[in-house]
Every structure is written in C-alpha cells, then in structure tokens.
PDB file of N, CA and C in Angstrom:
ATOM      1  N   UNK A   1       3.695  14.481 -16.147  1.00  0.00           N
ATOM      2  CA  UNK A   1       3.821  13.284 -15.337  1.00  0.00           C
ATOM      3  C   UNK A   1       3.713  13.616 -13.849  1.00  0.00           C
ATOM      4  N   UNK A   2       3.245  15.043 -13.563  1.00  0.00           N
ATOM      5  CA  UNK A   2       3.529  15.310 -12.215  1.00  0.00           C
ATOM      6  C   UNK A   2       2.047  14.757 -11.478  1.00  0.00           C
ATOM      7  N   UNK A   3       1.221  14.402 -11.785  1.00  0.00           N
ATOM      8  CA  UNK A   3      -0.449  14.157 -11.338  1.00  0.00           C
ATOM      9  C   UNK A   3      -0.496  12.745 -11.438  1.00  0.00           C
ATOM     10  N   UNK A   4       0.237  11.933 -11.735  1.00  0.00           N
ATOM     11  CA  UNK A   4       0.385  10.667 -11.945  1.00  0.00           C
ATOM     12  C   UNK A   4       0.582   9.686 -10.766  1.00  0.00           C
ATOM     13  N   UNK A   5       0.093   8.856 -10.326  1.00  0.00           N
ATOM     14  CA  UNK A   5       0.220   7.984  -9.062  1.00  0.00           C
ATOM     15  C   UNK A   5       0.560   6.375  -9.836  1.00  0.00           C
ATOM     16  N   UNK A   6       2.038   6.216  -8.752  1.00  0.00           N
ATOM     17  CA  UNK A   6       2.333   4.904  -9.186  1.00  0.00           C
ATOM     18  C   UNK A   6       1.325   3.782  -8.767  1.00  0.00           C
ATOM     19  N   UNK A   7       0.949   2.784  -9.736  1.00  0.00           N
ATOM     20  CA  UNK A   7       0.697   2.029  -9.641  1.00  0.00           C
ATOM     21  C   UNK A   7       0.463   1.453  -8.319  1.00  0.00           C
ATOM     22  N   UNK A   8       1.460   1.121  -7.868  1.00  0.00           N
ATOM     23  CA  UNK A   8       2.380   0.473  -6.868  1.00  0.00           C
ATOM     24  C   UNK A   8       1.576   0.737  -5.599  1.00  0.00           C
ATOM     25  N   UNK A   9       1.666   2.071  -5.423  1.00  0.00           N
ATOM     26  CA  UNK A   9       0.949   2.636  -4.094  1.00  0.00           C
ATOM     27  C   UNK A   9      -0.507   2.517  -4.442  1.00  0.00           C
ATOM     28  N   UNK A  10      -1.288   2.653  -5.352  1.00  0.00           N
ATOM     29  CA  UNK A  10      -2.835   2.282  -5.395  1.00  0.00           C
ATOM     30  C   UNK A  10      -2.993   0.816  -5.036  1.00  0.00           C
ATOM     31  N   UNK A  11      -2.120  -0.387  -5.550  1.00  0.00           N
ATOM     32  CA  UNK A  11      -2.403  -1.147  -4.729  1.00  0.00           C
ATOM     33  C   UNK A  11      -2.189  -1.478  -3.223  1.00  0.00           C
ATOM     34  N   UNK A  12      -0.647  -0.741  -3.187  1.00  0.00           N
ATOM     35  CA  UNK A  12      -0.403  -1.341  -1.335  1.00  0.00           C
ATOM     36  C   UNK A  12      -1.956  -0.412  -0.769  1.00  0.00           C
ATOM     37  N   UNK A  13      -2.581   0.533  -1.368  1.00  0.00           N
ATOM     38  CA  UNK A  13      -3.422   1.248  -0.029  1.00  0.00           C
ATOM     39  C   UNK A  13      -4.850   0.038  -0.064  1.00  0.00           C
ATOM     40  N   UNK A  14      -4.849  -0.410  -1.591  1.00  0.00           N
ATOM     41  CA  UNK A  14      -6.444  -1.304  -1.610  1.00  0.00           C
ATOM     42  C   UNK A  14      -5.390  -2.518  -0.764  1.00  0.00           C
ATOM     43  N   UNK A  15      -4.993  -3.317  -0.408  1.00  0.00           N
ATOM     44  CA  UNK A  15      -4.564  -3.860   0.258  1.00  0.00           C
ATOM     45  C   UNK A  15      -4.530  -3.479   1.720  1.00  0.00           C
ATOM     46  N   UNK A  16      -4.134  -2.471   2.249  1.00  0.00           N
ATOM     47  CA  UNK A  16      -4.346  -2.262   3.650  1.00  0.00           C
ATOM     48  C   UNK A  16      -5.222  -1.839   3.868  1.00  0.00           C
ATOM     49  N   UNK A  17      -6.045  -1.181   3.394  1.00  0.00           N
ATOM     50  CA  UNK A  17      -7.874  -0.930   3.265  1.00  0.00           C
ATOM     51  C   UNK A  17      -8.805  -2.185   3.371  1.00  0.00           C
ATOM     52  N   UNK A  18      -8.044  -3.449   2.377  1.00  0.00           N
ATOM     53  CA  UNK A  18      -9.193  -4.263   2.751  1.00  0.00           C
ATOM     54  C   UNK A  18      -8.612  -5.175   3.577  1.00  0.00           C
ATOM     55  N   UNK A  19      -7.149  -4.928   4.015  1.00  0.00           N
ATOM     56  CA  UNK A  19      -7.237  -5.491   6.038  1.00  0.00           C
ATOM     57  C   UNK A  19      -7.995  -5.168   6.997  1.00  0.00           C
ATOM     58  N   UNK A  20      -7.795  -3.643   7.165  1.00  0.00           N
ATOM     59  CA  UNK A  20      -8.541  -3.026   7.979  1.00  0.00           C
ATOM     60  C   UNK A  20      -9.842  -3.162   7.879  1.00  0.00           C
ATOM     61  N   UNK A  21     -10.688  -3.102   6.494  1.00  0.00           N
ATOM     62  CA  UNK A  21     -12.131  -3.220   6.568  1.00  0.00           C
ATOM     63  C   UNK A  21     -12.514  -4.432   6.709  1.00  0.00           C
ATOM     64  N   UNK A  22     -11.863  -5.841   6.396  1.00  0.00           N
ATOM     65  CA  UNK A  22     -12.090  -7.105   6.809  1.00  0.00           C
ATOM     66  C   UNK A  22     -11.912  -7.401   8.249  1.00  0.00           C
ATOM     67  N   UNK A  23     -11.070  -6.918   8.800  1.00  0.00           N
ATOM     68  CA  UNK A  23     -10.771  -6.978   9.773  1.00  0.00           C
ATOM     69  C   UNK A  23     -11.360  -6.158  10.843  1.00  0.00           C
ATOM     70  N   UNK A  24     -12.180  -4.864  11.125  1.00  0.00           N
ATOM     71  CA  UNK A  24     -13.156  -4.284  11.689  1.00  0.00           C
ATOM     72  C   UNK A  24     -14.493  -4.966  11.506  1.00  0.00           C
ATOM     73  N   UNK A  25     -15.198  -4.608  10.035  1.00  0.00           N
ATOM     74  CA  UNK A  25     -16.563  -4.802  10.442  1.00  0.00           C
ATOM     75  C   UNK A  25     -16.716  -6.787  10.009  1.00  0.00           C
ATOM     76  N   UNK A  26     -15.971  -7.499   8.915  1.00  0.00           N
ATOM     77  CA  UNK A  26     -16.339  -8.808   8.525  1.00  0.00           C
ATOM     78  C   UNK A  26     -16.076  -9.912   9.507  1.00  0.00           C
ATOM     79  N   UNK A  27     -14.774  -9.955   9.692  1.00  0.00           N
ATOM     80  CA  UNK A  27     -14.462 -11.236  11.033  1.00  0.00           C
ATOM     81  C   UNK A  27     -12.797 -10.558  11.141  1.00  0.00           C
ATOM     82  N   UNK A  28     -12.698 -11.139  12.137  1.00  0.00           N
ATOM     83  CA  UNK A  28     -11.102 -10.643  12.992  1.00  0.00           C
ATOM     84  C   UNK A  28      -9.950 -12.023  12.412  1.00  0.00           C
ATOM     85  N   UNK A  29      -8.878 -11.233  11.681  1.00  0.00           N
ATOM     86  CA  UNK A  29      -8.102 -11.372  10.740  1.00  0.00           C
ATOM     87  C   UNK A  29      -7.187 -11.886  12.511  1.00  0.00           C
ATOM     88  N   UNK A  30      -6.835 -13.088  12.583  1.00  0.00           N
ATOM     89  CA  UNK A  30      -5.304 -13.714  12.984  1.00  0.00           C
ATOM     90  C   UNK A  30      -4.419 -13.103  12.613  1.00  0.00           C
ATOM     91  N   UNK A  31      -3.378 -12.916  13.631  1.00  0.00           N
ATOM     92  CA  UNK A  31      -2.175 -11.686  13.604  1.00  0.00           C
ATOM     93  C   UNK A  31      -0.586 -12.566  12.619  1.00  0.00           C
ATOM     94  N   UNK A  32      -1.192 -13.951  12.471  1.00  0.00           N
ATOM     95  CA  UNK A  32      -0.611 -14.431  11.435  1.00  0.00           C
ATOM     96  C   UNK A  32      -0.341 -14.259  10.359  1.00  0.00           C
ATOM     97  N   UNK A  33      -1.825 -13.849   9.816  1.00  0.00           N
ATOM     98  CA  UNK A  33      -1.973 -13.853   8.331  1.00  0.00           C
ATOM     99  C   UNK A  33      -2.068 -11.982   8.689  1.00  0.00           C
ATOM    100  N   UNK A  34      -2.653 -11.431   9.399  1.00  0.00           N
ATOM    101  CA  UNK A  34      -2.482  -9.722   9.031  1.00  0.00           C
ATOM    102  C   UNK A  34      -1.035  -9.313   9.367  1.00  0.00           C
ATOM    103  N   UNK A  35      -0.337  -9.700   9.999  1.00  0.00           N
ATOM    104  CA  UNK A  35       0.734  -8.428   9.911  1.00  0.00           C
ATOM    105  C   UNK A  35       1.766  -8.821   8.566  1.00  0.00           C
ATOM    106  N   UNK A  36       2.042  -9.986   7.804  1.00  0.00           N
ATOM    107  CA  UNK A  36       2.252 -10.088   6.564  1.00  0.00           C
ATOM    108  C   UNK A  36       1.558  -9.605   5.843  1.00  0.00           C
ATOM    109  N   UNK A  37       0.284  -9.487   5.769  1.00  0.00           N
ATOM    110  CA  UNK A  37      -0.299  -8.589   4.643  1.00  0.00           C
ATOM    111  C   UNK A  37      -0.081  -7.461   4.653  1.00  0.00           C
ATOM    112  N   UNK A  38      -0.295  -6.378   6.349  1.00  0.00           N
ATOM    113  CA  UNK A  38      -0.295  -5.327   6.522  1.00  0.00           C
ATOM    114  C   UNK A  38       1.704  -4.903   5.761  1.00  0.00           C
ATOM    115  N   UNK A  39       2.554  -5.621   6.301  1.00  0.00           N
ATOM    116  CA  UNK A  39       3.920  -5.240   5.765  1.00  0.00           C
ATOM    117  C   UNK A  39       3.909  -5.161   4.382  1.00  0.00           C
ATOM    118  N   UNK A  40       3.219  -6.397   3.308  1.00  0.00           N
ATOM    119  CA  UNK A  40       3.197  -6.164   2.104  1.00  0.00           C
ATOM    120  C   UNK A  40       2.322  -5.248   1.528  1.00  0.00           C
ATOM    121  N   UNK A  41       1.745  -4.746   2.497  1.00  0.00           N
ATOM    122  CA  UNK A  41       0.725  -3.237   1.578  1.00  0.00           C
ATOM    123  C   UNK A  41       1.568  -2.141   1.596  1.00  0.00           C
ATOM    124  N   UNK A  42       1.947  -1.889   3.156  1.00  0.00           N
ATOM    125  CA  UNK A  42       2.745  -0.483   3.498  1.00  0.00           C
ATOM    126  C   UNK A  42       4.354  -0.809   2.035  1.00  0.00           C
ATOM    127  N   UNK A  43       4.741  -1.895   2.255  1.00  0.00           N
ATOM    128  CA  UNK A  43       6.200  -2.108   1.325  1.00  0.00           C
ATOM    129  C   UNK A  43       5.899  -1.688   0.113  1.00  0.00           C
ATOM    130  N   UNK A  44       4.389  -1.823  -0.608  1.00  0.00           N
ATOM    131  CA  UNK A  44       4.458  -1.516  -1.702  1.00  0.00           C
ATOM    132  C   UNK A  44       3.973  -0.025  -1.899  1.00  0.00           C
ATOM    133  N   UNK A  45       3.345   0.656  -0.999  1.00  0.00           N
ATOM    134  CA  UNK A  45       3.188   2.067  -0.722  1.00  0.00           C
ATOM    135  C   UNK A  45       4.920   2.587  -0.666  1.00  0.00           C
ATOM    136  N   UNK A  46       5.539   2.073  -0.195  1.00  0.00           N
ATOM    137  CA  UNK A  46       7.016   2.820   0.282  1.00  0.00           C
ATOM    138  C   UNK A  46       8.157   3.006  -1.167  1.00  0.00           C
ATOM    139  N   UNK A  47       7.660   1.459  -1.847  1.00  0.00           N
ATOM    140  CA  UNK A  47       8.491   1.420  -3.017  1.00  0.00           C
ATOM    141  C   UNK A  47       7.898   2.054  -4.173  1.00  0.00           C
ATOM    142  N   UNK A  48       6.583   2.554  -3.976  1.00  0.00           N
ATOM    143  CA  UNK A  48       6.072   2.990  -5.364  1.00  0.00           C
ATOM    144  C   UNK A  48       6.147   4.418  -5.078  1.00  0.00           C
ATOM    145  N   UNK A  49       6.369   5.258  -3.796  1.00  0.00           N
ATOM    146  CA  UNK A  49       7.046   6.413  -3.601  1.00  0.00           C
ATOM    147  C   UNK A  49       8.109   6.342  -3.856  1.00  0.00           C
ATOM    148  N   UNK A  50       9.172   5.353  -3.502  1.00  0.00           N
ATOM    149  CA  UNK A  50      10.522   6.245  -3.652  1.00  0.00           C
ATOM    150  C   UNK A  50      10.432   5.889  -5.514  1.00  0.00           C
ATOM    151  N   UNK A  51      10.084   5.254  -6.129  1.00  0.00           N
ATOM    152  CA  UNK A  51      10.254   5.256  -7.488  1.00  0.00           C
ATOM    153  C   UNK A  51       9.063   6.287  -7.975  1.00  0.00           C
ATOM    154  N   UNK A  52       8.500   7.206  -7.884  1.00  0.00           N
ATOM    155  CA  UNK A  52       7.848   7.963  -8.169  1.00  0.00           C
ATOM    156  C   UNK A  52       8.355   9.279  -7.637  1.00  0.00           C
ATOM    157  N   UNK A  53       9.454   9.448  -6.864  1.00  0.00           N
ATOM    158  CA  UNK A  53      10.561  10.409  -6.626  1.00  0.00           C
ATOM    159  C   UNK A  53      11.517  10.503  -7.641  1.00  0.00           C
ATOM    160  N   UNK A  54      11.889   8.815  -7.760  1.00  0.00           N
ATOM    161  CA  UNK A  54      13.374   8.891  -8.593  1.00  0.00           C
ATOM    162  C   UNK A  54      12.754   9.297 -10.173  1.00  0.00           C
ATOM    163  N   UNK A  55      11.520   8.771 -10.432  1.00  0.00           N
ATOM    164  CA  UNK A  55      11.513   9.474 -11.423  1.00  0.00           C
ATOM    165  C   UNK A  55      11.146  10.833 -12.197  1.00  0.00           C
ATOM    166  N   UNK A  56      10.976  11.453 -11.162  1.00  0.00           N
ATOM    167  CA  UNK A  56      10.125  13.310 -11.082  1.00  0.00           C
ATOM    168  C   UNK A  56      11.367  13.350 -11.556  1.00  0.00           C
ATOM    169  N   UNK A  57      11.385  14.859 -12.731  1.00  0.00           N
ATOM    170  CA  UNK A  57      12.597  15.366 -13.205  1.00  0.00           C
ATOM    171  C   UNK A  57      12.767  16.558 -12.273  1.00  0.00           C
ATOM    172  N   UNK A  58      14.345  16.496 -11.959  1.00  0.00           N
ATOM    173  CA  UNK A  58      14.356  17.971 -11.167  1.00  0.00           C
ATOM    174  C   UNK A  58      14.405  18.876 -11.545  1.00  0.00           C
ATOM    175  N   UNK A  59      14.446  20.090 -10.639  1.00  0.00           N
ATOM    176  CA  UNK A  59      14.055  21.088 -11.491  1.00  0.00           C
ATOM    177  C   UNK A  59      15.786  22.052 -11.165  1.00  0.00           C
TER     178      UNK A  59
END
C-alpha cells in the first residue's frame, strides 16, 4: 500500500490544474469563483495526505 495515491489528492491537483490552465491560457477566472475553487482543490490535497499518513502502518 506504500505506492498508492489517495484518491483525494488526484482530484484536488486536476482541480487546481484546471484553474490555473483555464485561467492562463482560456479566459480570466473572477476572483469570486477562483479562490473557492482554488481552497477546495488545495483542502482536498491536504485531507487526502493527512489520511494517507494515518493510514501508512508504522514501522
């Protein structure tokens, strides 16, 4: 289980990936609607680490 990536964090990164890439080259994302998205990408990057800690067995 050690090569394993939560879920969790593959989506928060396709989520802040396609802020940033919508938001560079397609049209400029309102700081309305991006910094809620940007918080809900990084939140789910943060929570799918610490639960991919809690569940590594120690050694």
């Amino acid at each position: 289980m050690r090569g394993k990536i939560n879920i969790l964090i593959i989506i928060g990164f396709i989520i802040y990936l396609g802020y940033l890439l919508t938001n560079k080259f397609i049209a400029p994302v309102p700081y309305e609607i991006g910094i809620p998205i940007v918080i809900f990408g990084v939140a789910l990057i943060v929570i799918g680490t610490l639960t991919m800690n809690k569940r590594s067995p120690k050694k």
